[in-house]
C-alpha atoms as a PDB file:
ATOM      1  CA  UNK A   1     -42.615 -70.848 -33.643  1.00  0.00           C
ATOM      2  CA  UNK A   2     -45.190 -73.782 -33.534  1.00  0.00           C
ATOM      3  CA  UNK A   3     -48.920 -73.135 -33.538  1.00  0.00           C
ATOM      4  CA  UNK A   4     -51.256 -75.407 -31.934  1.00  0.00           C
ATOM      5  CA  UNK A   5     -53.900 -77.351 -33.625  1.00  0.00           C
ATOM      6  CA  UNK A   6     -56.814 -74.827 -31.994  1.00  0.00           C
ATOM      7  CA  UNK A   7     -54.962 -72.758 -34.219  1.00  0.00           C
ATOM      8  CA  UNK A   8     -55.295 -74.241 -37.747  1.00  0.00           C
ATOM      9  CA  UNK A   9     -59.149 -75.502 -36.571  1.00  0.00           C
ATOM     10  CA  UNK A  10     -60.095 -71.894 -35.505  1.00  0.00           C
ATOM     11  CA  UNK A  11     -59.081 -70.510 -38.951  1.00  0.00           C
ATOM     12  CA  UNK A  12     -60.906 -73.174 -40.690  1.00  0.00           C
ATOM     13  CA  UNK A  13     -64.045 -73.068 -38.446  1.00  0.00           C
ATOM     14  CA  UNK A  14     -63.642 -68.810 -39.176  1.00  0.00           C
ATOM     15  CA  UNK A  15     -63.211 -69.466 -42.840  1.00  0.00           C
ATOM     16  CA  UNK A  16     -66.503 -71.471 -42.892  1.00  0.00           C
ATOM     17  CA  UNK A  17     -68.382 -68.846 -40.998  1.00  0.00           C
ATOM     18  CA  UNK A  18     -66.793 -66.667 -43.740  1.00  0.00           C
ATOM     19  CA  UNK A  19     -68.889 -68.305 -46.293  1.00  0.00           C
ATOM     20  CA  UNK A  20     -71.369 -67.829 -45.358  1.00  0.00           C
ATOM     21  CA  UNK A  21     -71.462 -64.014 -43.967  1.00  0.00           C
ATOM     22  CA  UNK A  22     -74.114 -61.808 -44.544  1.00  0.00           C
ATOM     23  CA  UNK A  23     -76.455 -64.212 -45.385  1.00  0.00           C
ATOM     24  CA  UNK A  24     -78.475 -63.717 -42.319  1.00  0.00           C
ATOM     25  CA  UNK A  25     -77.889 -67.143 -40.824  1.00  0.00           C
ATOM     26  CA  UNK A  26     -76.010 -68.768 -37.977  1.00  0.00           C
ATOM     27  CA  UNK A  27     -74.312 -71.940 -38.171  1.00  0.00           C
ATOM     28  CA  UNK A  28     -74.839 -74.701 -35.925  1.00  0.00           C
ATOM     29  CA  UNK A  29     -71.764 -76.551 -34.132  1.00  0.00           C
ATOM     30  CA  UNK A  30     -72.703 -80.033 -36.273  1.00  0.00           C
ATOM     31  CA  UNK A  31     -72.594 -78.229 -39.789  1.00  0.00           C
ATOM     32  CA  UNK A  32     -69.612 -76.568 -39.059  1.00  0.00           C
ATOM     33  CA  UNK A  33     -68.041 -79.511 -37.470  1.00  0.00           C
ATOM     34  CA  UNK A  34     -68.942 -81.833 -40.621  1.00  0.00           C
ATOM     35  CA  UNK A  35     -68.195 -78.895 -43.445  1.00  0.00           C
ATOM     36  CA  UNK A  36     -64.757 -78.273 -41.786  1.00  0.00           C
ATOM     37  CA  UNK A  37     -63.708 -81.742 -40.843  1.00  0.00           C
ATOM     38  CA  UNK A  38     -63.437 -80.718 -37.612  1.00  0.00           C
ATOM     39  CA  UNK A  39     -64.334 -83.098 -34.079  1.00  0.00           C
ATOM     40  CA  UNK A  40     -67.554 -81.108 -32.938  1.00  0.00           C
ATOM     41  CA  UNK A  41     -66.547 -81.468 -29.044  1.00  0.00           C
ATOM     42  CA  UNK A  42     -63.465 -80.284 -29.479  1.00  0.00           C
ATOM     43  CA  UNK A  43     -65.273 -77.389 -31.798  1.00  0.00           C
ATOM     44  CA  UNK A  44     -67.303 -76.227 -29.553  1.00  0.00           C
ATOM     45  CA  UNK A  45     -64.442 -75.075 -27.075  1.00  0.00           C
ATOM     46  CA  UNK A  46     -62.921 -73.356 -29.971  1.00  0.00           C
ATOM     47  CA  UNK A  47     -65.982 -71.535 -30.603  1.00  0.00           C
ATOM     48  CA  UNK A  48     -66.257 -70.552 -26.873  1.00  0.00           C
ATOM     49  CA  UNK A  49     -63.078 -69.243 -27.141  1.00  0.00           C
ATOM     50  CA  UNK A  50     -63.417 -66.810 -30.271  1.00  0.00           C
ATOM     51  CA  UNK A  51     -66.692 -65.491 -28.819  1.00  0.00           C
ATOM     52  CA  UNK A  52     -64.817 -64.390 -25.905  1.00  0.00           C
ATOM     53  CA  UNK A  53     -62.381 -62.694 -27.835  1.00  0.00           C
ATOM     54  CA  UNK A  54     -64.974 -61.042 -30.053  1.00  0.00           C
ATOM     55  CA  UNK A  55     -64.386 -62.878 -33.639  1.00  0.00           C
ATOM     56  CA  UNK A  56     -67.720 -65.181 -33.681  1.00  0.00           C
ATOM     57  CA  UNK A  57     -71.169 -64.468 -31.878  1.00  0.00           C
ATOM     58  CA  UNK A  58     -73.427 -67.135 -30.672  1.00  0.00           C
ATOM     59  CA  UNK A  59     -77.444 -67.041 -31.938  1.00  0.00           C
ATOM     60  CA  UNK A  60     -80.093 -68.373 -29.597  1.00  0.00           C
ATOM     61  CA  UNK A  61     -82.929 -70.228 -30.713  1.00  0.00           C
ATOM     62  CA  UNK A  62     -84.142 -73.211 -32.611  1.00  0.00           C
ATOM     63  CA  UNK A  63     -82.027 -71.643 -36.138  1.00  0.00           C
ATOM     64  CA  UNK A  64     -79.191 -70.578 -33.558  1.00  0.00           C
ATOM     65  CA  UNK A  65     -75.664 -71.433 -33.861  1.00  0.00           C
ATOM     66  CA  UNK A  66     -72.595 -69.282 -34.498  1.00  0.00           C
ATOM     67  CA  UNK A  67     -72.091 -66.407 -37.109  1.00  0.00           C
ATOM     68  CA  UNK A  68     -68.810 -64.102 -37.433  1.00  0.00           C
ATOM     69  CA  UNK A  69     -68.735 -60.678 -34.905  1.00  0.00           C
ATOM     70  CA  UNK A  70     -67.215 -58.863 -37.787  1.00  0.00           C
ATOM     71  CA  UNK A  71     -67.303 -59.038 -41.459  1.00  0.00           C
ATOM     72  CA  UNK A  72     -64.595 -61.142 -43.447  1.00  0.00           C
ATOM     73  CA  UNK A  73     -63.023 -58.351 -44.851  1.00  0.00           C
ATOM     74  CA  UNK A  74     -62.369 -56.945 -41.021  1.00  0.00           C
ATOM     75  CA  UNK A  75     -60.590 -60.080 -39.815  1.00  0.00           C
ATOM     76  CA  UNK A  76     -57.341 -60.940 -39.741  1.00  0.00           C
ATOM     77  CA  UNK A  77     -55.357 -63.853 -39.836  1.00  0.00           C
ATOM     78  CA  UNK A  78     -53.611 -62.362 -36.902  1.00  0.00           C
ATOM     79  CA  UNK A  79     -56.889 -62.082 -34.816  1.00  0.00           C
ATOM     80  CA  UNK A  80     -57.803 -65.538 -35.144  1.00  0.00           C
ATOM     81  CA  UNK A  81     -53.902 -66.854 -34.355  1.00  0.00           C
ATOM     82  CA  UNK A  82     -54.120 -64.584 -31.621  1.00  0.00           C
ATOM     83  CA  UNK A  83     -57.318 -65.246 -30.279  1.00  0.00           C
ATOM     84  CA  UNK A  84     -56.225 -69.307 -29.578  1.00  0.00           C
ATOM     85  CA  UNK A  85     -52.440 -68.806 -29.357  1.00  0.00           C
ATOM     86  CA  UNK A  86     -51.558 -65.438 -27.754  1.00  0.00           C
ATOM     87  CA  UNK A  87     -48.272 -63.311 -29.230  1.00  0.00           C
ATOM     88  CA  UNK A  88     -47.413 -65.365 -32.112  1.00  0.00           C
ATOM     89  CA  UNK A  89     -43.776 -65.098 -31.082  1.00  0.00           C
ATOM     90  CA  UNK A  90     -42.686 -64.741 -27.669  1.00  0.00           C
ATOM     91  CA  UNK A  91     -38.988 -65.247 -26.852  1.00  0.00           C
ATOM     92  CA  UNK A  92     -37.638 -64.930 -23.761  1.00  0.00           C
ATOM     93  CA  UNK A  93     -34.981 -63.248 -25.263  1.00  0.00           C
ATOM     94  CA  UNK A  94     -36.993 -59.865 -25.743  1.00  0.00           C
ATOM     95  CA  UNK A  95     -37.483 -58.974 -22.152  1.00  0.00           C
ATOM     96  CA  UNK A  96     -34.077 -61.059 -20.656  1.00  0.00           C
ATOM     97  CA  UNK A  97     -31.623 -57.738 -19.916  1.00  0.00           C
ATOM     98  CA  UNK A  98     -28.562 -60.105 -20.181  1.00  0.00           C
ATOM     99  CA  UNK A  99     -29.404 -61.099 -23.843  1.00  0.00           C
ATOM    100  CA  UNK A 100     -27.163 -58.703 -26.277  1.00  0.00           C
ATOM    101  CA  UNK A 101     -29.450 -55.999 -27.623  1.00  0.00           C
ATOM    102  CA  UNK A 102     -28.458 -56.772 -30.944  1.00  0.00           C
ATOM    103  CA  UNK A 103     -30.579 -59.739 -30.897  1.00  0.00           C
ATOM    104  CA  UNK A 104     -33.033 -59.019 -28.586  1.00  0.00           C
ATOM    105  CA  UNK A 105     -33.772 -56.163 -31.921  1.00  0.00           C
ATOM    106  CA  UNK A 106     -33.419 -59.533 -34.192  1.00  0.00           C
ATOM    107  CA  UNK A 107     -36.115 -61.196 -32.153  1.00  0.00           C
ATOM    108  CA  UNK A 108     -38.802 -58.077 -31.565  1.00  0.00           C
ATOM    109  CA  UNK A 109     -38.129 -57.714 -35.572  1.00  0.00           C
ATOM    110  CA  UNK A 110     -39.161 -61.515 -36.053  1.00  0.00           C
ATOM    111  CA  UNK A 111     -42.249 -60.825 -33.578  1.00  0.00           C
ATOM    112  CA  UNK A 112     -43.401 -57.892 -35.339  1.00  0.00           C
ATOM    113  CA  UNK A 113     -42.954 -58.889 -39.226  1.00  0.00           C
ATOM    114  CA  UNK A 114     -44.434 -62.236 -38.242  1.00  0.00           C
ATOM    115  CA  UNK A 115     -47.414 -60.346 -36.662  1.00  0.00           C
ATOM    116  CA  UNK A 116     -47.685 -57.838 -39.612  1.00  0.00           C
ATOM    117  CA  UNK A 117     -47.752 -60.703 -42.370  1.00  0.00           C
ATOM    118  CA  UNK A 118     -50.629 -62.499 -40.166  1.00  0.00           C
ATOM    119  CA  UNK A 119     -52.465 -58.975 -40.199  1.00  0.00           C
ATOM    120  CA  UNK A 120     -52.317 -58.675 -43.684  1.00  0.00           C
ATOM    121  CA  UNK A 121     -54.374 -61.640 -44.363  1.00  0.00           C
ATOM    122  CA  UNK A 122     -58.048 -60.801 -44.158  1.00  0.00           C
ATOM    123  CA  UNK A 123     -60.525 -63.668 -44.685  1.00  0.00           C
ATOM    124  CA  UNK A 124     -62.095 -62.069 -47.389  1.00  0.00           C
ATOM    125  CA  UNK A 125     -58.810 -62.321 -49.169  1.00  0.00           C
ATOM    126  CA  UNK A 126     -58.903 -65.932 -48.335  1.00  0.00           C
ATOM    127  CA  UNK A 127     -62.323 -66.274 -49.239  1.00  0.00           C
ATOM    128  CA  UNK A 128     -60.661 -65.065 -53.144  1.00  0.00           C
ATOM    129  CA  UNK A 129     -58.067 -67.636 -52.859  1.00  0.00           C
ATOM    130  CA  UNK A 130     -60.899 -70.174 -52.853  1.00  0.00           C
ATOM    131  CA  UNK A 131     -63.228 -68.707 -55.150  1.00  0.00           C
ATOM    132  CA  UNK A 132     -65.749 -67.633 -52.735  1.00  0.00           C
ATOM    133  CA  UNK A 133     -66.329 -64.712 -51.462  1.00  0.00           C
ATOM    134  CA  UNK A 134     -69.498 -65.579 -49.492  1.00  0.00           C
ATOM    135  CA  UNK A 135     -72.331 -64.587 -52.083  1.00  0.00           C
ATOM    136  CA  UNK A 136     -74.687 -67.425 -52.875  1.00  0.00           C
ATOM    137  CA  UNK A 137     -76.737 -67.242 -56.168  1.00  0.00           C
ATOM    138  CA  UNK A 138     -80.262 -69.262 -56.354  1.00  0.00           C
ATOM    139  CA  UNK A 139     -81.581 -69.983 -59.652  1.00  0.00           C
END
């Protein structure tokens, strides 16, 4: 199993959205591109791509820019490798009749313990990890 690169920038473009959820404002392609490291262009597509699949939603207007569909502690892991990679491991193997059923079980096992460790990582957990959880304090 090898995940792209739209992979690992989609999950850090979805982490900073995470951030900054529920603080009633969008983020615009620059910021995120700059705050993740990430080449805006090549963002942007991204970002196209995770609206479609329902993860991000684009704001209009001169403050608009992107801000998560769903709240951290509803999103996977999963749905984010999902949304830019597809089944996060598809053999051949499972559907080929002539492989021996004994490993075609190895292989759907693989497929589904890989997918159920993605889906057991929400961003808010990840959000913990780095010591934010989102909530901004003003003094």
């Amino acid at each position: 199993m090898k995940l792209s690169v739209r992979s690992d920038y989609a999950s850090r473009a979805v982490l900073e959205l995470a951030r900054v959820y529920g603080n009633g404002h969008s983020r615009k392609v620059s910021d995120l591109a700059e705050t993740s490291g990430l080449p805006a262009n090549y963002l942007v597509q991204i970002l196209i791509d995770l609206k479609g699949k329902g993860i991000v939603r684009s704001v209009r207007g001169r403050h608009g820019g992107y801000i998560l569909a769903k709240a951290p502690d509803e999103l996977t892991f999963g749905d984010v490798l999902r949304a830019m990679d597809g089944v996060l491991i598809d053999s051949p193997a499972i559907s080929d009749g002539r492989c021996p059923e004994e490993l075609r079980s190895v292989w759907r096992q693989l497929r589904d313990k890989t997918q159920a460790s993605a889906d057991s990582v929400k961003f808010s957990q990840i959000l913990a990890m780095s010591g934010t959880n989102g909530e901004m304090y003003f003094i």
